[in-house]
N, C-alpha and C. Protein backbone atom coordinates (compact mmCIF):
# COMPACT_ATOMS: atom_id res chain seq x y z
N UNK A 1 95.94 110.03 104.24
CA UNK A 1 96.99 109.04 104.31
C UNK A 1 98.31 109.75 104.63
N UNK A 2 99.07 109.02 105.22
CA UNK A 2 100.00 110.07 106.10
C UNK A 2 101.60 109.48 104.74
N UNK A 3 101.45 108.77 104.45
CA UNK A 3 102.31 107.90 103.19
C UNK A 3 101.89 108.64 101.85
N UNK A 4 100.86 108.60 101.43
CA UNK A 4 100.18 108.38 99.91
C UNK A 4 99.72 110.24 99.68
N UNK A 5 100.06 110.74 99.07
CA UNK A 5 99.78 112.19 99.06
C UNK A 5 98.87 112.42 98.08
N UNK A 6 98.01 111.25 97.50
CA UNK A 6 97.17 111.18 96.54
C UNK A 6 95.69 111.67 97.52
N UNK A 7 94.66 112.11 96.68
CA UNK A 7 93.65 112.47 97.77
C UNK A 7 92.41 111.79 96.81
N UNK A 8 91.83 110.85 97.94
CA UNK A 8 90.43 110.71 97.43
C UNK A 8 89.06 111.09 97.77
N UNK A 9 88.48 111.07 97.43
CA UNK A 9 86.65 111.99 97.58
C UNK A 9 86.00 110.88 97.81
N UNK A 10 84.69 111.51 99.28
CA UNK A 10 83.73 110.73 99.78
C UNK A 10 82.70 110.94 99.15
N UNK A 11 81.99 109.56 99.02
CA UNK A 11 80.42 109.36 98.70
C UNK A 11 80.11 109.37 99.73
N UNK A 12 78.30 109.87 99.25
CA UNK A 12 77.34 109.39 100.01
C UNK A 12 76.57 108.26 99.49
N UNK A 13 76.85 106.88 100.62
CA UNK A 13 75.80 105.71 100.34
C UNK A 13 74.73 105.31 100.51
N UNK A 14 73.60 105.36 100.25
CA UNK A 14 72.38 105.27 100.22
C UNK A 14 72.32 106.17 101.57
N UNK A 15 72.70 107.45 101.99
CA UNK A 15 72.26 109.12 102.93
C UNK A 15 72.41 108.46 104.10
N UNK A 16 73.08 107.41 104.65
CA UNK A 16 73.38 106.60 106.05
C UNK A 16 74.75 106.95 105.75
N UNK A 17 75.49 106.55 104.92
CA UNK A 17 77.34 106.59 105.57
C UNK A 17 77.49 107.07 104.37
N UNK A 18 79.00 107.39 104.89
CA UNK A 18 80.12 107.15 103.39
C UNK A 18 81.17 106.61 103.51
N UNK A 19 81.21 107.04 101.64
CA UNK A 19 82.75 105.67 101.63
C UNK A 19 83.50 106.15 100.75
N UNK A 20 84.67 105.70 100.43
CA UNK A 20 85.40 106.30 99.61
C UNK A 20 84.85 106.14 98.22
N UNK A 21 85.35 106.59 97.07
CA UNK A 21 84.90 106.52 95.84
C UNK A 21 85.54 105.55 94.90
N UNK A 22 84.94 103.97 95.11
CA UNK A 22 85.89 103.35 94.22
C UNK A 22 85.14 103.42 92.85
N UNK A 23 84.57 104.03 92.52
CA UNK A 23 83.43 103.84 91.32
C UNK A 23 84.45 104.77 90.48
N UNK A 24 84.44 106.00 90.33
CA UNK A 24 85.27 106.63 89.57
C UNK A 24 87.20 106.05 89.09
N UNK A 25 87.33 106.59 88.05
CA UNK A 25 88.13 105.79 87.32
C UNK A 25 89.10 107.01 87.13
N UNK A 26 89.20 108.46 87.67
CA UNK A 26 91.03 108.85 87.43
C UNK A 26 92.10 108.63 87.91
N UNK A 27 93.11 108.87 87.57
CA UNK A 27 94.28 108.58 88.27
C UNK A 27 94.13 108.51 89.66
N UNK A 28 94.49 109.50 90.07
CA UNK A 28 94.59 110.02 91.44
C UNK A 28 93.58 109.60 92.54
N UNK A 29 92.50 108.70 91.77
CA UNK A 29 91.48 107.90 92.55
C UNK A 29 91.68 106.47 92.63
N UNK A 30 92.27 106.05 91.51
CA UNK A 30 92.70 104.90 91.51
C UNK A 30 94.07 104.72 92.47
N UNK A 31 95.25 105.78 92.55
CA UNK A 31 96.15 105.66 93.35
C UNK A 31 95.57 105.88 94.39
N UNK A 32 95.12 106.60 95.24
CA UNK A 32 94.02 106.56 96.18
C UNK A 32 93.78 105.05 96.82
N UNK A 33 93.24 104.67 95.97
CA UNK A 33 92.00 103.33 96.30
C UNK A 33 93.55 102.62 96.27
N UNK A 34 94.61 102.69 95.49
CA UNK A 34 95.28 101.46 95.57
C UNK A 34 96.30 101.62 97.08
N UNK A 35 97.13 102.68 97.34
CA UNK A 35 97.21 103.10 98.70
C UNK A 35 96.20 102.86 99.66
N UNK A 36 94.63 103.14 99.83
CA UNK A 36 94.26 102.48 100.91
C UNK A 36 94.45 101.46 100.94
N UNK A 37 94.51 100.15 99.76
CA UNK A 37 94.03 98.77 100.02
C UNK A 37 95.52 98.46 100.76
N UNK A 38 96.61 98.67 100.17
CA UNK A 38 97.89 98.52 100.35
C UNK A 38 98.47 98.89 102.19
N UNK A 39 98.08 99.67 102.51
CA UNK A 39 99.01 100.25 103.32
C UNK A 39 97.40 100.28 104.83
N UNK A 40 96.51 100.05 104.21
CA UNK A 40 95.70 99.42 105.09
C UNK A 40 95.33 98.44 105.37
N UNK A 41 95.17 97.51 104.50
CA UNK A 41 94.90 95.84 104.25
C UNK A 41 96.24 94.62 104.58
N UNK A 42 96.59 95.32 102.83
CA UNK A 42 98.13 93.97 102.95
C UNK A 42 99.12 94.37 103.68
N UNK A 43 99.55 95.59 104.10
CA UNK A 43 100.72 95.27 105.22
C UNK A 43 100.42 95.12 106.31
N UNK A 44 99.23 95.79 107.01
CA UNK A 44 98.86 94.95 108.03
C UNK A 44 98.52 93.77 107.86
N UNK A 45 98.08 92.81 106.89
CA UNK A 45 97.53 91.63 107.28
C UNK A 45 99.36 90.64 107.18
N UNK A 46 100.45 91.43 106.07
CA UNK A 46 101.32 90.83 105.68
C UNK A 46 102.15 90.96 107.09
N UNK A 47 102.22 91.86 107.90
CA UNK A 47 103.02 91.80 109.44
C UNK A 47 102.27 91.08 110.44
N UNK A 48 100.97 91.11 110.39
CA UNK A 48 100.03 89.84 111.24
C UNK A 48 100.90 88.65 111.13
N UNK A 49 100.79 88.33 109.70
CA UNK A 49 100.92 86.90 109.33
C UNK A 49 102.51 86.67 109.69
N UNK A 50 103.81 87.20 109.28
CA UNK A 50 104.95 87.47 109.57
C UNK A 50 105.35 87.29 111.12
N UNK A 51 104.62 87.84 111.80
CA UNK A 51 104.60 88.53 113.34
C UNK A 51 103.80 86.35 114.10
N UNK A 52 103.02 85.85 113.39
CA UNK A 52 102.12 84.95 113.80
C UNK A 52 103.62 83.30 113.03
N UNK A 53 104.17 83.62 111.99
CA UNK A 53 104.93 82.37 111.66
C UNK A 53 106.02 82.58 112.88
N UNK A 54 106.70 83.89 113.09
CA UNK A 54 107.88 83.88 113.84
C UNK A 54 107.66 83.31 115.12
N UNK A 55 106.25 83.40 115.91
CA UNK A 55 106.08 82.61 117.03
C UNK A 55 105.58 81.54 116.73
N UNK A 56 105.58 80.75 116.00
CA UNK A 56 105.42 79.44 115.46
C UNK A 56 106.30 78.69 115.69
N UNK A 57 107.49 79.92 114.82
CA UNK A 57 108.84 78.77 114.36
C UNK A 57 109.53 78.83 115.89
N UNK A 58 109.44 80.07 116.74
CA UNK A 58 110.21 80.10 117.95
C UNK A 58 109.21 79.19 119.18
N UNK A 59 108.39 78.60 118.88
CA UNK A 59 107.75 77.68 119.19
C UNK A 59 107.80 76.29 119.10
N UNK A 60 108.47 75.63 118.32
CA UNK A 60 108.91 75.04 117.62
C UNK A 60 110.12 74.78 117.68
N UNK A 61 111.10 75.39 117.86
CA UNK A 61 112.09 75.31 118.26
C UNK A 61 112.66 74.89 119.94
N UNK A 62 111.56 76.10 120.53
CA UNK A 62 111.84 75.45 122.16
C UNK A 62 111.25 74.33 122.33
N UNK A 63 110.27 73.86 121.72
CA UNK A 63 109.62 72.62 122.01
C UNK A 63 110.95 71.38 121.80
N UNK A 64 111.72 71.68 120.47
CA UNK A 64 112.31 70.58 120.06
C UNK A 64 113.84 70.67 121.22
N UNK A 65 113.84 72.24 121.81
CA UNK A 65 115.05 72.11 122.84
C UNK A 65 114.35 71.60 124.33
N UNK A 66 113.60 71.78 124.23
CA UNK A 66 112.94 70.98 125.48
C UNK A 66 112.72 69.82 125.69
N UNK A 67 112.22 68.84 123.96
CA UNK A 67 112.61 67.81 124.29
C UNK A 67 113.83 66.93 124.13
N UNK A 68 114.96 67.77 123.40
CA UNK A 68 116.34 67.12 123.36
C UNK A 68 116.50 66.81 125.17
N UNK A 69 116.41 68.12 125.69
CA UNK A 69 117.23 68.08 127.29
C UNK A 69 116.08 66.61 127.97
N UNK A 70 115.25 66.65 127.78
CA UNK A 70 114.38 65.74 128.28
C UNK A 70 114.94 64.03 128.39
N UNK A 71 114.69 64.14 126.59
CA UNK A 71 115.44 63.03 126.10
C UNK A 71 116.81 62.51 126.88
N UNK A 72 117.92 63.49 126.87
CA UNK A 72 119.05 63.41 127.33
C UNK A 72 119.15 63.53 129.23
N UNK A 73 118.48 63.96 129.69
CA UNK A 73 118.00 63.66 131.39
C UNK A 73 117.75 62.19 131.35
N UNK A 74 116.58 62.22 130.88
CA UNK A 74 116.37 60.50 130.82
C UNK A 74 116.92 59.30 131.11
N UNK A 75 117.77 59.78 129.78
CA UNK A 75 118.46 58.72 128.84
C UNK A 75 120.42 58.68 129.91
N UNK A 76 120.26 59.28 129.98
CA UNK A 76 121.53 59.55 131.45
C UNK A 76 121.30 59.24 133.11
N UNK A 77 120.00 59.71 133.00
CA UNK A 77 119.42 58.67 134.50
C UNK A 77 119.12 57.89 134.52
N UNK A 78 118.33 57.39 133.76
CA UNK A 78 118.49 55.78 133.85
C UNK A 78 119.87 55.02 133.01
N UNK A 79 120.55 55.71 132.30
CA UNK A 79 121.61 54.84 131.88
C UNK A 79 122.61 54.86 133.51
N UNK A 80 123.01 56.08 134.14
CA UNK A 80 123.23 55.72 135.30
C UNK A 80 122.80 54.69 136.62
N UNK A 81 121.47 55.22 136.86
CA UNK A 81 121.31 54.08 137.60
C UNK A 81 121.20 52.67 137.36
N UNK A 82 121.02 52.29 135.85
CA UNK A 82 120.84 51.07 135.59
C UNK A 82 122.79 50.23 136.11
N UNK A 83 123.39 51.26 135.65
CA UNK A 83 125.30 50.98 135.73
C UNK A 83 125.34 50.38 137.02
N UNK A 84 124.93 51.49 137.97
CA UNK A 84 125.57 51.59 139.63
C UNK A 84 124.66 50.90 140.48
N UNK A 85 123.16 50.12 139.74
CA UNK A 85 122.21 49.23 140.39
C UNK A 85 122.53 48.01 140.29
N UNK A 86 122.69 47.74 138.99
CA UNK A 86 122.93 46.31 138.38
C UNK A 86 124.35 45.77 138.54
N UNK A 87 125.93 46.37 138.70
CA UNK A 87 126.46 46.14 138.50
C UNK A 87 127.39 46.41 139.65
């Protein structure tokens, strides 16, 4: 971990892979395990999610400026031509 200067130790899982050691219970394994979950899991998933509302809301926003100008084109062309047709 390029953050967490804690060091944790690999198992072997059933002699196919390994994995880290969440089974053991010292310090420095538990800070370990809690730095990976942290700085691999929740801030990436917490800047996903962050990164995914901001184009929401800026989504959302042009939609509602797109349809003000809409609205207001409209609502000015035909209030014009209705003036300079009818009258």
């Amino acid at each position: 971990m390029l953050l967490c200067t804690c060091e944790g130790r690999l198992v072997a899982v059933a002699q196919v892979s390994c994995s880290f050691d969440y089974l053991t219970r010292s310090a420095s394994n538990l800070a370990y395990n809690y730095c990976l979950m942290f700085f691999e899991f929740v801030l990436p998933v917490t800047l996903i999610v962050l990164c995914y509302v901001g184009i929401v809301l800026s989504v959302r926003r042009q939609a509602g400026e797109l349809r003000d100008i809409h609205y207001h084109y409209h609502y000015h062309y035909h209030h014009y031509y209705y003036y300079y047709y009818y009258y």
